[in-house]
N, C-alpha and C. Protein backbone atom coordinates (compact mmCIF):
# COMPACT_ATOMS: atom_id res chain seq x y z
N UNK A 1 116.79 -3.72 118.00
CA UNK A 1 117.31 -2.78 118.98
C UNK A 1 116.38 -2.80 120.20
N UNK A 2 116.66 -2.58 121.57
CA UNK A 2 116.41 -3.24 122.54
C UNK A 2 115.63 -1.56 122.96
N UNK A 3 114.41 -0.99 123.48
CA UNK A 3 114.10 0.33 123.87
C UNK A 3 115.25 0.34 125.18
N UNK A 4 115.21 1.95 125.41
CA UNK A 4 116.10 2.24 126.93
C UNK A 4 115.02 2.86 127.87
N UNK A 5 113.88 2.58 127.24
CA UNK A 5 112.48 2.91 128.31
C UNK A 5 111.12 2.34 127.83
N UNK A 6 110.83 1.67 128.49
CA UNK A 6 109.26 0.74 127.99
C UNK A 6 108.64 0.44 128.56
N UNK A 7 107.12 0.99 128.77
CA UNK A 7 106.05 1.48 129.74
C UNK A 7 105.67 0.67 128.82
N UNK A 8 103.87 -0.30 129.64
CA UNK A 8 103.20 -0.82 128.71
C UNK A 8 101.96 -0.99 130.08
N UNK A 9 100.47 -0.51 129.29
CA UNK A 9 99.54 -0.30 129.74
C UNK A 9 99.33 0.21 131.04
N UNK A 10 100.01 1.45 130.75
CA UNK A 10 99.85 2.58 132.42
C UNK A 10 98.89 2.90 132.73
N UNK A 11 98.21 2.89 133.68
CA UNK A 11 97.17 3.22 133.55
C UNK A 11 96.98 4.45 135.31
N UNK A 12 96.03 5.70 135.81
CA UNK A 12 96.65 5.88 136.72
C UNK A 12 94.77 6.64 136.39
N UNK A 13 94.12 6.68 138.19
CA UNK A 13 93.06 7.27 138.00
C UNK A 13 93.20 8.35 139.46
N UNK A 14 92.40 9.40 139.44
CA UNK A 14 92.34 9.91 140.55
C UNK A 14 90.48 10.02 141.16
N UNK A 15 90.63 8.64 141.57
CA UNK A 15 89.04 9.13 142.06
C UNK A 15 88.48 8.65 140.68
N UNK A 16 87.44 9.06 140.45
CA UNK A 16 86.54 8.68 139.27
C UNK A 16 86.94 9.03 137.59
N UNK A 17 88.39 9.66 138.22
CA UNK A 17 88.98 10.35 137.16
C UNK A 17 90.19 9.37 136.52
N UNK A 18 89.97 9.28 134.96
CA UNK A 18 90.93 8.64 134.67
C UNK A 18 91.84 9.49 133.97
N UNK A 19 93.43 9.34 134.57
CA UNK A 19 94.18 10.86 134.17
C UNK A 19 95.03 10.24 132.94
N UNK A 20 95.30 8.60 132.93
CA UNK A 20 95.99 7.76 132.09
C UNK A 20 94.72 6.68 131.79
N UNK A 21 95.12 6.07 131.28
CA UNK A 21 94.64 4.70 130.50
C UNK A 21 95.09 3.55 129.51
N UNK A 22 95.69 2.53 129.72
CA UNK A 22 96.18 1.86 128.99
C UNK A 22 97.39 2.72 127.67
N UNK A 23 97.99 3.26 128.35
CA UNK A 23 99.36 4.27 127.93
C UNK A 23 100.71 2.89 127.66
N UNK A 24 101.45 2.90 126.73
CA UNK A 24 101.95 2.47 126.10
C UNK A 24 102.98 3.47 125.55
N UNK A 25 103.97 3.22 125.90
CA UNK A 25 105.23 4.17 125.43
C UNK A 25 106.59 3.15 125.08
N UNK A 26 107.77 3.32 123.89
CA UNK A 26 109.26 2.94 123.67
C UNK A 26 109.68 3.56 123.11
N UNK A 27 110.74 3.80 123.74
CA UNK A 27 111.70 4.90 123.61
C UNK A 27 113.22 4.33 123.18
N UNK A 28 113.48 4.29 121.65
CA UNK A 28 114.85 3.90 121.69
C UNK A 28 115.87 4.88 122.07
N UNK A 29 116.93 3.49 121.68
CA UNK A 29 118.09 4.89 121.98
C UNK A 29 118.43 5.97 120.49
N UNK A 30 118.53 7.32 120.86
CA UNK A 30 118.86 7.84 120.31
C UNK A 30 117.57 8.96 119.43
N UNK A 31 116.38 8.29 120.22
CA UNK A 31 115.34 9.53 119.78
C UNK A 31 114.86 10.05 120.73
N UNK A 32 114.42 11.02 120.44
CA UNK A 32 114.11 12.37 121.64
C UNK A 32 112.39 12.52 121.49
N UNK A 33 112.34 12.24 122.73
CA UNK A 33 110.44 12.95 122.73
C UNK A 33 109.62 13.81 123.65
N UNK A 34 108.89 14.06 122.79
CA UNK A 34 108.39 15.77 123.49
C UNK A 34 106.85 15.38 123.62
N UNK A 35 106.54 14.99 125.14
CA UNK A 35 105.06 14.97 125.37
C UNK A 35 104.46 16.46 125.95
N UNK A 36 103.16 16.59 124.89
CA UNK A 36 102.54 17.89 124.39
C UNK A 36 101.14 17.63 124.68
N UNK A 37 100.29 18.24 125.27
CA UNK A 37 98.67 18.07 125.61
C UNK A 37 98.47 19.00 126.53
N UNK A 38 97.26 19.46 126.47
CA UNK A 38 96.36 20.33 127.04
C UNK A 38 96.95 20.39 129.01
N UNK A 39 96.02 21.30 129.53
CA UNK A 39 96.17 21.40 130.80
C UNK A 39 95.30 19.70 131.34
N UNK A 40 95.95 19.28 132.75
CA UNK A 40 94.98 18.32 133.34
C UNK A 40 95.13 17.03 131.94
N UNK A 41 95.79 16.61 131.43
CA UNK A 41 95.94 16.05 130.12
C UNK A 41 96.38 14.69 130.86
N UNK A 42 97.36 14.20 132.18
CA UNK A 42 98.20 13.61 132.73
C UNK A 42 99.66 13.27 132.34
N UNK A 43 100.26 14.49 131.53
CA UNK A 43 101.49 14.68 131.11
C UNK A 43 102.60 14.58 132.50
N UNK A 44 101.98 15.32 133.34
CA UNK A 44 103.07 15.35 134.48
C UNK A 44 102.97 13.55 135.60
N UNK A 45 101.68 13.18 135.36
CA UNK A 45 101.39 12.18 136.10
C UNK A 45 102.21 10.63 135.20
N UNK A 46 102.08 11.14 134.01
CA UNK A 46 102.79 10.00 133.16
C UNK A 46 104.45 10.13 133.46
């Protein structure tokens, strides 16, 4: 089965700050996911 979303080694810094790092995500069809982490975590940046 083929993912309907596939990120592979995201990576995203702000300044000296690394908010991602080698992030890796697949998402088939038909499952649901719930990204969960702290404040400043880079949930919204991912």
């Amino acid at each position: 089965m083929t993912p309907i979303v596939e990120m592979r080694g995201i990576r995203k810094s702000f300044g000296p700050v690394r908010a991602l790092w080698d992030v890796s995500l697949y998402l088939m069809p038909g499952e649901i996911l719930g990204l969960v982490g702290d404040n400043s975590a880079g949930k919204s940046t991912l």
